[in-house]
PDB file of N, CA and C in Angstrom:
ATOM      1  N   UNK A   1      -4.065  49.853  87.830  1.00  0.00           N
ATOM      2  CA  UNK A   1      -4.590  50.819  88.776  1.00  0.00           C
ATOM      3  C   UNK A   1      -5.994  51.261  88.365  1.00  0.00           C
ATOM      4  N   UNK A   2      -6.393  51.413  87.160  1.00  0.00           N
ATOM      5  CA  UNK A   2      -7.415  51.890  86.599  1.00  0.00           C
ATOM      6  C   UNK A   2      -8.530  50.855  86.821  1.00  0.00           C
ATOM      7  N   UNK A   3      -8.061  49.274  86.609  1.00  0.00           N
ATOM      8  CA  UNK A   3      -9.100  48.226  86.826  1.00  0.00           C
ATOM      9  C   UNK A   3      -9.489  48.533  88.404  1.00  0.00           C
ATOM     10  N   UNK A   4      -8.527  48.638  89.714  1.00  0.00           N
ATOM     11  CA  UNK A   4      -9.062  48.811  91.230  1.00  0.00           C
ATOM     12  C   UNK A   4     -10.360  49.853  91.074  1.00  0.00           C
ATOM     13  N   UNK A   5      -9.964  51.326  90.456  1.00  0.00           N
ATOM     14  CA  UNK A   5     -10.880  51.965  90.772  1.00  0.00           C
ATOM     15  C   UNK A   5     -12.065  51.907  90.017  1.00  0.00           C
ATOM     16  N   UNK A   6     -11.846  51.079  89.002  1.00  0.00           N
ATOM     17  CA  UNK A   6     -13.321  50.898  88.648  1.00  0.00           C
ATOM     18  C   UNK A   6     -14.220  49.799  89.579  1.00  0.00           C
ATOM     19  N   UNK A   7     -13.744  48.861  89.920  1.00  0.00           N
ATOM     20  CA  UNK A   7     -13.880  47.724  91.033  1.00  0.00           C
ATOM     21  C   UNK A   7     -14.627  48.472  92.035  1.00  0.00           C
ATOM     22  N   UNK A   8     -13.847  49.416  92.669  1.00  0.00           N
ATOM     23  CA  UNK A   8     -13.933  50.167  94.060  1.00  0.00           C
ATOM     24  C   UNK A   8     -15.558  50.438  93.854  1.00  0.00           C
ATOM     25  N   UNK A   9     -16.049  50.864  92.626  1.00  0.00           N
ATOM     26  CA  UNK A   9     -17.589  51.319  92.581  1.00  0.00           C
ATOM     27  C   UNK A   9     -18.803  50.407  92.670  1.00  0.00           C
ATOM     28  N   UNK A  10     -18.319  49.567  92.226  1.00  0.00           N
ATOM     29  CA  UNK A  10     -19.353  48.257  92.555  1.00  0.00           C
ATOM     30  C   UNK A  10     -19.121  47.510  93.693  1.00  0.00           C
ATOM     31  N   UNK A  11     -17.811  47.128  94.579  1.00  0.00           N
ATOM     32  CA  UNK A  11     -17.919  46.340  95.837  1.00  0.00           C
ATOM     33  C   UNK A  11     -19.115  46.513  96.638  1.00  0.00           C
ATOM     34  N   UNK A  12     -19.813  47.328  96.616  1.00  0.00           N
ATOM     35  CA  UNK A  12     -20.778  47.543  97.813  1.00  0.00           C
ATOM     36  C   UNK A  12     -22.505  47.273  96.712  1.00  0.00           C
ATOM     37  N   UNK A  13     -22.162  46.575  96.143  1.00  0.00           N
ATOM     38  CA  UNK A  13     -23.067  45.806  94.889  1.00  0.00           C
ATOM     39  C   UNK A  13     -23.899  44.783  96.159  1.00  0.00           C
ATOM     40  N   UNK A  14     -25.273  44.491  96.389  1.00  0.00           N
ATOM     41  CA  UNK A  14     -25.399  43.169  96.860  1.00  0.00           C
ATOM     42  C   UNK A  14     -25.936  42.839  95.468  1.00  0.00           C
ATOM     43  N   UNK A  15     -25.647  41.450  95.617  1.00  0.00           N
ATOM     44  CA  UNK A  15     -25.279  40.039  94.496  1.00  0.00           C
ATOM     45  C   UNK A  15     -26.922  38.808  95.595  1.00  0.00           C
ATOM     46  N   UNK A  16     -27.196  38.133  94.666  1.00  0.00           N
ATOM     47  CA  UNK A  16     -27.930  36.998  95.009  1.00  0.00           C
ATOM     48  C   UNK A  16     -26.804  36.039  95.371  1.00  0.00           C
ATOM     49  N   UNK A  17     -26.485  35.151  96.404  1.00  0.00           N
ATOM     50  CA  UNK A  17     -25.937  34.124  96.399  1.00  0.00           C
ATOM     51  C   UNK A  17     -26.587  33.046  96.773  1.00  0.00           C
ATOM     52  N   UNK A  18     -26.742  31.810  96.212  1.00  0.00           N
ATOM     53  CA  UNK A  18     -27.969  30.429  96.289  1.00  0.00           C
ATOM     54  C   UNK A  18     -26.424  29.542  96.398  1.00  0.00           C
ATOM     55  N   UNK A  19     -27.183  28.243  97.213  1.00  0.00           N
ATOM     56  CA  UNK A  19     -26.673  27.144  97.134  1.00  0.00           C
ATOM     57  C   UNK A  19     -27.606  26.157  96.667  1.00  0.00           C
ATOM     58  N   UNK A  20     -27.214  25.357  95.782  1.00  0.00           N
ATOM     59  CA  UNK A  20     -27.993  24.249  94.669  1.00  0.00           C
ATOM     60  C   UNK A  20     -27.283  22.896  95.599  1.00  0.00           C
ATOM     61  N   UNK A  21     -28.709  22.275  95.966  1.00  0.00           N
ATOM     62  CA  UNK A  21     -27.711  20.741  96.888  1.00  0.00           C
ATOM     63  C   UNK A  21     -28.229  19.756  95.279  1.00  0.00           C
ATOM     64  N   UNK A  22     -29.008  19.904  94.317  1.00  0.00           N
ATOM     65  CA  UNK A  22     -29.298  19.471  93.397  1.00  0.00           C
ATOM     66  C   UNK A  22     -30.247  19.478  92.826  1.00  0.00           C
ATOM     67  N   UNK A  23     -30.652  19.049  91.424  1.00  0.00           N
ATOM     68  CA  UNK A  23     -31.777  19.229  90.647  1.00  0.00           C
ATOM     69  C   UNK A  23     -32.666  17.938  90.410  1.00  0.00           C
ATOM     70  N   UNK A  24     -34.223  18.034  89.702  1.00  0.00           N
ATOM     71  CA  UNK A  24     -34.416  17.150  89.670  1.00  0.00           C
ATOM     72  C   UNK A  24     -36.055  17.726  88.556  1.00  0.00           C
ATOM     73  N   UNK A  25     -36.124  16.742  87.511  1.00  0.00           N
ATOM     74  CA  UNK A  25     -37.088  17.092  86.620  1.00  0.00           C
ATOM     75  C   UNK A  25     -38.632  16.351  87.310  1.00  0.00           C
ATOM     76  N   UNK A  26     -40.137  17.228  87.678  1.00  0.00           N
ATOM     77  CA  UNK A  26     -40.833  16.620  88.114  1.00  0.00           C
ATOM     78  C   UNK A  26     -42.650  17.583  86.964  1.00  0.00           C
ATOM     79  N   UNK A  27     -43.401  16.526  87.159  1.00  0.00           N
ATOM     80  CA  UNK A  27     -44.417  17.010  86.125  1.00  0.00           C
ATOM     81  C   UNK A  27     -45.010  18.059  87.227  1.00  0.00           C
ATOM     82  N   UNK A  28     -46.111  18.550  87.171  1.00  0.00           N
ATOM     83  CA  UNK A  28     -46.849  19.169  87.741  1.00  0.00           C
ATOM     84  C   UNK A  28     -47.833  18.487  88.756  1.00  0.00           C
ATOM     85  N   UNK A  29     -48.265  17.283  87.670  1.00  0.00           N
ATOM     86  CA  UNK A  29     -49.186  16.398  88.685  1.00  0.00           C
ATOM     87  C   UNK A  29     -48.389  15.518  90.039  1.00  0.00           C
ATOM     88  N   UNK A  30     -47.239  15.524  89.229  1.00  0.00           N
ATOM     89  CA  UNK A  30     -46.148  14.756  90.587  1.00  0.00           C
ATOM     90  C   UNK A  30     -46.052  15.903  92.070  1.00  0.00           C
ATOM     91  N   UNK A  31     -46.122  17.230  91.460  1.00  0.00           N
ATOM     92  CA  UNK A  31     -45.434  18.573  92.312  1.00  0.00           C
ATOM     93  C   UNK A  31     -46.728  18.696  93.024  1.00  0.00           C
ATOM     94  N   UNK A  32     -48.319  18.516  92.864  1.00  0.00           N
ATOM     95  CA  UNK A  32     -49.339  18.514  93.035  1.00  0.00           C
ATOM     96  C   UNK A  32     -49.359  17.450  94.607  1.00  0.00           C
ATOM     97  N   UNK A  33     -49.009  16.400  93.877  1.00  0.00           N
ATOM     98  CA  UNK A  33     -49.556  15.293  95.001  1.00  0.00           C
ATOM     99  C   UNK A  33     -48.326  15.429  96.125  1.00  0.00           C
ATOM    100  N   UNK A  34     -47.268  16.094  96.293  1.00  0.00           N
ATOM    101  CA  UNK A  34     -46.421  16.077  97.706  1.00  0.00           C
ATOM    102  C   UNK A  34     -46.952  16.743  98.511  1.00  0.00           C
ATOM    103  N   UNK A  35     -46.544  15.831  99.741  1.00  0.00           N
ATOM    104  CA  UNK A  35     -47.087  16.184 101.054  1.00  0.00           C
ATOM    105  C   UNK A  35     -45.871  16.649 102.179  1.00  0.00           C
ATOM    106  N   UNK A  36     -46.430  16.399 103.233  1.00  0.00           N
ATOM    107  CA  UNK A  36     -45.456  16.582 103.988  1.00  0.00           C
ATOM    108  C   UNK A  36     -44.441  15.249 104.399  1.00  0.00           C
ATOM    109  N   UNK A  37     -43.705  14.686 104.195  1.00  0.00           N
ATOM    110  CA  UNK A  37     -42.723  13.773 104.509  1.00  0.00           C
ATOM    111  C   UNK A  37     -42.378  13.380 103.118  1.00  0.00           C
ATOM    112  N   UNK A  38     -42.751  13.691 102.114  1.00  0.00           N
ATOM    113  CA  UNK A  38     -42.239  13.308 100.782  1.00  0.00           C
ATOM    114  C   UNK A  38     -40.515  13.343 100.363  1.00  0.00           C
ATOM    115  N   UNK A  39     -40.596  12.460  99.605  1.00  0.00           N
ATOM    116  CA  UNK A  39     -39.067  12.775  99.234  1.00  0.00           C
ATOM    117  C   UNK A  39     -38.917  12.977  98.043  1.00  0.00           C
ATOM    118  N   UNK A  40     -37.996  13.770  97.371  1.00  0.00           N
ATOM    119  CA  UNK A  40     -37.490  14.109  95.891  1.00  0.00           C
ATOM    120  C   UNK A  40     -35.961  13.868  95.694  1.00  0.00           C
ATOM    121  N   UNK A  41     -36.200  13.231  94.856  1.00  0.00           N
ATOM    122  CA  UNK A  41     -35.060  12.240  94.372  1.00  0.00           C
ATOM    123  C   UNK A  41     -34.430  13.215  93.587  1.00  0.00           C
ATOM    124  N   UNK A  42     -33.151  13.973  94.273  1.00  0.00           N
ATOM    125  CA  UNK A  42     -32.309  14.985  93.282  1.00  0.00           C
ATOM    126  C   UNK A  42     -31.000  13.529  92.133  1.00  0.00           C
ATOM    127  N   UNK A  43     -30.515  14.771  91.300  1.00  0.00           N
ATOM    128  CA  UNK A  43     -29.459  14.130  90.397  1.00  0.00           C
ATOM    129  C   UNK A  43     -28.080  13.931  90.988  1.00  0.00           C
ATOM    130  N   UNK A  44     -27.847  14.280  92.353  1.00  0.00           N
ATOM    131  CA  UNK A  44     -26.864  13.875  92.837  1.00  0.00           C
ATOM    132  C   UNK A  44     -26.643  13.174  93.909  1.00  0.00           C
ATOM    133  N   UNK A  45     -24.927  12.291  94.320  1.00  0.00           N
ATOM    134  CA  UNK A  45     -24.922  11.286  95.392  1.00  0.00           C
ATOM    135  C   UNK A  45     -24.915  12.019  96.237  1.00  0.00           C
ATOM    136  N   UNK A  46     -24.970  11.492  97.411  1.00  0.00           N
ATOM    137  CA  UNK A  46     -24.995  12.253  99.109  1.00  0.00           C
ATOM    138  C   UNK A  46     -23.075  12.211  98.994  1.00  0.00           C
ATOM    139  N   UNK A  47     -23.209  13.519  99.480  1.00  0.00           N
ATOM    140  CA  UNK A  47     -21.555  14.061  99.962  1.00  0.00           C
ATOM    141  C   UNK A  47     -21.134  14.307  98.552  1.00  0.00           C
ATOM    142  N   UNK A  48     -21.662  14.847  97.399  1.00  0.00           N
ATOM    143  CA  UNK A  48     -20.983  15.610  96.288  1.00  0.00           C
ATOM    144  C   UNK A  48     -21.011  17.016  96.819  1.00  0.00           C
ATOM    145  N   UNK A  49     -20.210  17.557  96.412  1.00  0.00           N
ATOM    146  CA  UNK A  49     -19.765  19.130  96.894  1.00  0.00           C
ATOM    147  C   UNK A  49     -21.525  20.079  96.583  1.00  0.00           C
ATOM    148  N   UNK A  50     -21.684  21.305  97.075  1.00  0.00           N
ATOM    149  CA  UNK A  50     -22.585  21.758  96.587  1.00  0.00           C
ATOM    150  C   UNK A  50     -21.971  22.786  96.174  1.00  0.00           C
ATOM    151  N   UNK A  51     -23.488  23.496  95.014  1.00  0.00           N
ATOM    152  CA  UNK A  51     -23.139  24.424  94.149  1.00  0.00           C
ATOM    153  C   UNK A  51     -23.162  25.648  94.688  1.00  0.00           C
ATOM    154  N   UNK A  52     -22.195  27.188  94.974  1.00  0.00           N
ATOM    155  CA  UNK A  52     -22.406  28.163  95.374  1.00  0.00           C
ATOM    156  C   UNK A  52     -22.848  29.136  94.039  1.00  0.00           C
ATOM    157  N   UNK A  53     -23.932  29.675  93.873  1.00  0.00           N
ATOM    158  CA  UNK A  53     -24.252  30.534  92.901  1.00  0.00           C
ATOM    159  C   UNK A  53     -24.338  31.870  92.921  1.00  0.00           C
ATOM    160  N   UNK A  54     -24.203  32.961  91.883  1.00  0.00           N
ATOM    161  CA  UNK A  54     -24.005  34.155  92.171  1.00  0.00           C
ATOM    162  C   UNK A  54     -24.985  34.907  90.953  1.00  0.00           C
ATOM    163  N   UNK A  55     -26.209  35.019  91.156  1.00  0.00           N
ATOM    164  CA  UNK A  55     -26.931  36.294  90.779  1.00  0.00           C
ATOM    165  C   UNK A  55     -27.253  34.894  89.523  1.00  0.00           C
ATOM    166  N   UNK A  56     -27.295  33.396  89.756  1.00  0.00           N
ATOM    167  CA  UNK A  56     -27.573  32.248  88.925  1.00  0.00           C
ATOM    168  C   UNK A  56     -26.056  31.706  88.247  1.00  0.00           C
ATOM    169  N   UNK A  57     -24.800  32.456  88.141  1.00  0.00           N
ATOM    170  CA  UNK A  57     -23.547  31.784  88.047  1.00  0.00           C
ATOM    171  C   UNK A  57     -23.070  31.021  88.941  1.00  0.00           C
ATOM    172  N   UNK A  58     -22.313  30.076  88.183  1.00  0.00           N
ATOM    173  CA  UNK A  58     -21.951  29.189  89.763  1.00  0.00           C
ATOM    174  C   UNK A  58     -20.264  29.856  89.578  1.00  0.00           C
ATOM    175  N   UNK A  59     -20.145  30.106  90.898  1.00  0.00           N
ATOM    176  CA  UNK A  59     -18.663  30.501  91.334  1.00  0.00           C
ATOM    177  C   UNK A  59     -17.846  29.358  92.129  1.00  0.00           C
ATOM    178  N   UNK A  60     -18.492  28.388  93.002  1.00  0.00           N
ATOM    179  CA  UNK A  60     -17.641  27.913  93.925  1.00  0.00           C
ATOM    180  C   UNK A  60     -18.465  26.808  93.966  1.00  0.00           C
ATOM    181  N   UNK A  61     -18.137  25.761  94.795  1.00  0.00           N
ATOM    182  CA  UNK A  61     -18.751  24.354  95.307  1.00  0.00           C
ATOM    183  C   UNK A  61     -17.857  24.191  96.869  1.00  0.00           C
ATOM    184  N   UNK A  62     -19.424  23.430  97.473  1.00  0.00           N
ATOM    185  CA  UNK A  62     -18.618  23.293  99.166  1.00  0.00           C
ATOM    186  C   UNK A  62     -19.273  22.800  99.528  1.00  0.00           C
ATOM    187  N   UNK A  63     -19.143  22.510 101.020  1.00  0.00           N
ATOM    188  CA  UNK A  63     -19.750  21.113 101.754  1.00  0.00           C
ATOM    189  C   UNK A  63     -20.413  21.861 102.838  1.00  0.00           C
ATOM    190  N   UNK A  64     -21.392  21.192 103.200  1.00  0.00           N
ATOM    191  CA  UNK A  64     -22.607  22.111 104.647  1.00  0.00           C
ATOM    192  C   UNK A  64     -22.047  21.912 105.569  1.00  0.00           C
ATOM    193  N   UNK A  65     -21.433  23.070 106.466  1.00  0.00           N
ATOM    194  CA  UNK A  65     -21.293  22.892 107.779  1.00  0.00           C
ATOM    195  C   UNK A  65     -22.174  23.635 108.601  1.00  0.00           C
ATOM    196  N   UNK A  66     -22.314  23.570 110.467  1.00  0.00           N
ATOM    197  CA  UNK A  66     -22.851  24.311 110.726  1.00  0.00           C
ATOM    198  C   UNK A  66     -22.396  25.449 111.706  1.00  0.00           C
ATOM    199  N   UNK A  67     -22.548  26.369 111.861  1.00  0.00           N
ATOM    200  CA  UNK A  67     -22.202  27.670 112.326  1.00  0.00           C
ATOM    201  C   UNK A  67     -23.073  28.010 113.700  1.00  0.00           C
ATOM    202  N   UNK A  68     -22.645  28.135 114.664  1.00  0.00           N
ATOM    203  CA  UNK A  68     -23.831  28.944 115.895  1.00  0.00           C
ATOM    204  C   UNK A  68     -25.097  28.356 115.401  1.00  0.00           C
ATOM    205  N   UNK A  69     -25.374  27.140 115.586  1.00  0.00           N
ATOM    206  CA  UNK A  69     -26.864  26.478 115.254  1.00  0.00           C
ATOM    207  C   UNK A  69     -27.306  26.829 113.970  1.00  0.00           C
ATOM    208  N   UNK A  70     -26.857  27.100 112.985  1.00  0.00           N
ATOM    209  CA  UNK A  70     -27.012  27.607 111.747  1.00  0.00           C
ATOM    210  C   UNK A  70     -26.243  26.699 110.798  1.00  0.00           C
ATOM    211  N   UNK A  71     -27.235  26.773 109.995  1.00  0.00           N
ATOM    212  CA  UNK A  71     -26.637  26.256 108.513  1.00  0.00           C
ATOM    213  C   UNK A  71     -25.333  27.107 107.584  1.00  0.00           C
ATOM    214  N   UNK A  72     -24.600  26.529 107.600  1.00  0.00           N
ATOM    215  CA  UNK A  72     -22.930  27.357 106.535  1.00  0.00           C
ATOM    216  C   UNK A  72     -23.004  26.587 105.263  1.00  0.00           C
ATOM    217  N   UNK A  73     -21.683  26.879 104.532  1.00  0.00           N
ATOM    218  CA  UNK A  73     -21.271  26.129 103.831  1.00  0.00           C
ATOM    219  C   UNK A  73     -19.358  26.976 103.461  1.00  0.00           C
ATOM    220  N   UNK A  74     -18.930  25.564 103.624  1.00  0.00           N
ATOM    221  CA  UNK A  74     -17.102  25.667 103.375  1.00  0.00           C
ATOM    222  C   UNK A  74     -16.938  25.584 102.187  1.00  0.00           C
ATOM    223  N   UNK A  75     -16.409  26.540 101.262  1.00  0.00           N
ATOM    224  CA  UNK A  75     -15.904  26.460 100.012  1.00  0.00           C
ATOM    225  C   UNK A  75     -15.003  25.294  99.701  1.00  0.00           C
ATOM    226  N   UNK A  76     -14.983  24.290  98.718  1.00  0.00           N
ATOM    227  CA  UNK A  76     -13.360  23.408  98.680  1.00  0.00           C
ATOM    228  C   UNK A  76     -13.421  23.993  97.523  1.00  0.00           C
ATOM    229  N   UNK A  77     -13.836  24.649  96.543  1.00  0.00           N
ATOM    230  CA  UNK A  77     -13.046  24.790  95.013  1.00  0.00           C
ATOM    231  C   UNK A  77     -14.039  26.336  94.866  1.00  0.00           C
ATOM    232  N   UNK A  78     -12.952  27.515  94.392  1.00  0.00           N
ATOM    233  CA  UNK A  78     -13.494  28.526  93.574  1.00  0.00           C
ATOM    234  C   UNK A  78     -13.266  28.467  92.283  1.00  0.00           C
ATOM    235  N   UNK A  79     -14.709  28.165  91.622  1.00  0.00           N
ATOM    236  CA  UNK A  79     -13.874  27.942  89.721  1.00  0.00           C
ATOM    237  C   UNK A  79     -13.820  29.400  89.290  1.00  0.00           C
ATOM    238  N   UNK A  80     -12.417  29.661  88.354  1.00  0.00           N
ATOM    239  CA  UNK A  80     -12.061  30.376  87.580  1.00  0.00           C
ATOM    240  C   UNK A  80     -10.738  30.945  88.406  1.00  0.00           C
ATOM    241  N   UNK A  81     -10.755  30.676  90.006  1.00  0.00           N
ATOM    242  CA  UNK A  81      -9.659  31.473  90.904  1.00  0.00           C
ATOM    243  C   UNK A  81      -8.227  31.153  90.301  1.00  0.00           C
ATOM    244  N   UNK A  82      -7.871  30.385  89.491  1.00  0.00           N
ATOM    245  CA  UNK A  82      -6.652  29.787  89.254  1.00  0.00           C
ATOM    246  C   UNK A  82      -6.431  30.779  88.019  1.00  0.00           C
ATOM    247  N   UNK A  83      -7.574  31.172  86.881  1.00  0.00           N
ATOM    248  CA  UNK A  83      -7.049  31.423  86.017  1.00  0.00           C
ATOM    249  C   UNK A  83      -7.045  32.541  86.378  1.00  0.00           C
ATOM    250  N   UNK A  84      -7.262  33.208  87.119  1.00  0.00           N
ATOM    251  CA  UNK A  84      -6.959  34.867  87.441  1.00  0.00           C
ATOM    252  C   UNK A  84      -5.812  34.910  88.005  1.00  0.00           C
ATOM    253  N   UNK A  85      -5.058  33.730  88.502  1.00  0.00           N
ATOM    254  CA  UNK A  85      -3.946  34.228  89.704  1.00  0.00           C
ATOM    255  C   UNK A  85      -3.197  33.783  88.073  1.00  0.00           C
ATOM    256  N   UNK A  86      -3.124  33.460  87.060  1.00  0.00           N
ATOM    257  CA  UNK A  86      -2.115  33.398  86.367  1.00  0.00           C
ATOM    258  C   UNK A  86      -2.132  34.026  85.364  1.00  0.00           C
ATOM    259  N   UNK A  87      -3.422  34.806  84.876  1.00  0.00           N
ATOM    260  CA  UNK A  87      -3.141  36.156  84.376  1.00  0.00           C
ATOM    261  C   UNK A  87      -2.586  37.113  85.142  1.00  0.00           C
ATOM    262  N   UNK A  88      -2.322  36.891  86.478  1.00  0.00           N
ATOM    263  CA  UNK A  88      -2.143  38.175  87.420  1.00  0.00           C
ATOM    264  C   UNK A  88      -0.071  38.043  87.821  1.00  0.00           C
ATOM    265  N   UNK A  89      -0.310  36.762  87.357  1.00  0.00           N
ATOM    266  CA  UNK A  89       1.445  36.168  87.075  1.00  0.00           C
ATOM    267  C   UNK A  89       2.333  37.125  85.601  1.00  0.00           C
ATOM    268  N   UNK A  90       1.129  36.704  84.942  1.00  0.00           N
ATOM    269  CA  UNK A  90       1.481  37.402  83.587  1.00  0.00           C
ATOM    270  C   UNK A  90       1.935  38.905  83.438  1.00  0.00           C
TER     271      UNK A  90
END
């Protein structure tokens, strides 16, 4: 009971949330010469989950959908959600 009401004080916290579709190491002189139609070759395949991040933690990974002409994204995995539901077993 004591953990809710401490909870209760921060819910209304805004948090940064980023989605990472991937990374990619580039010099300066490379970052210099892009233009417009350029491409950057990230570290991941097309259709790997993306990263949901929180204030720079990653919490979740999911796939882009779109919403009312808008860009979304569908969670398939929250990491750490499992180990809370089985301390919460405990």
């Amino acid at each position: 009971m004591a953990n809710d009401l401490n909870l209760d004080k921060i819910l209304d916290v805004n948090v940064d949330v980023s989605v990472e579709v991937g990374r990619t190491r580039m010099s300066i002189r490379d970052i210099k010469a892009l233009n417009q139609g350029a491409i950057i070759e990230l570290d991941r395949a097309a259709g790997t989950p993306l990263d949901v991040l929180v204030n720079g933690t990653l919490v979740a990974r999911g796939e882009i959908v779109v919403v009312k002409e808008k860009f979304g994204i569908m969670l398939t995995e929250v990491l750490g959600q499992d180990d809370d539901e089985e301390e919460a077993a405990s």
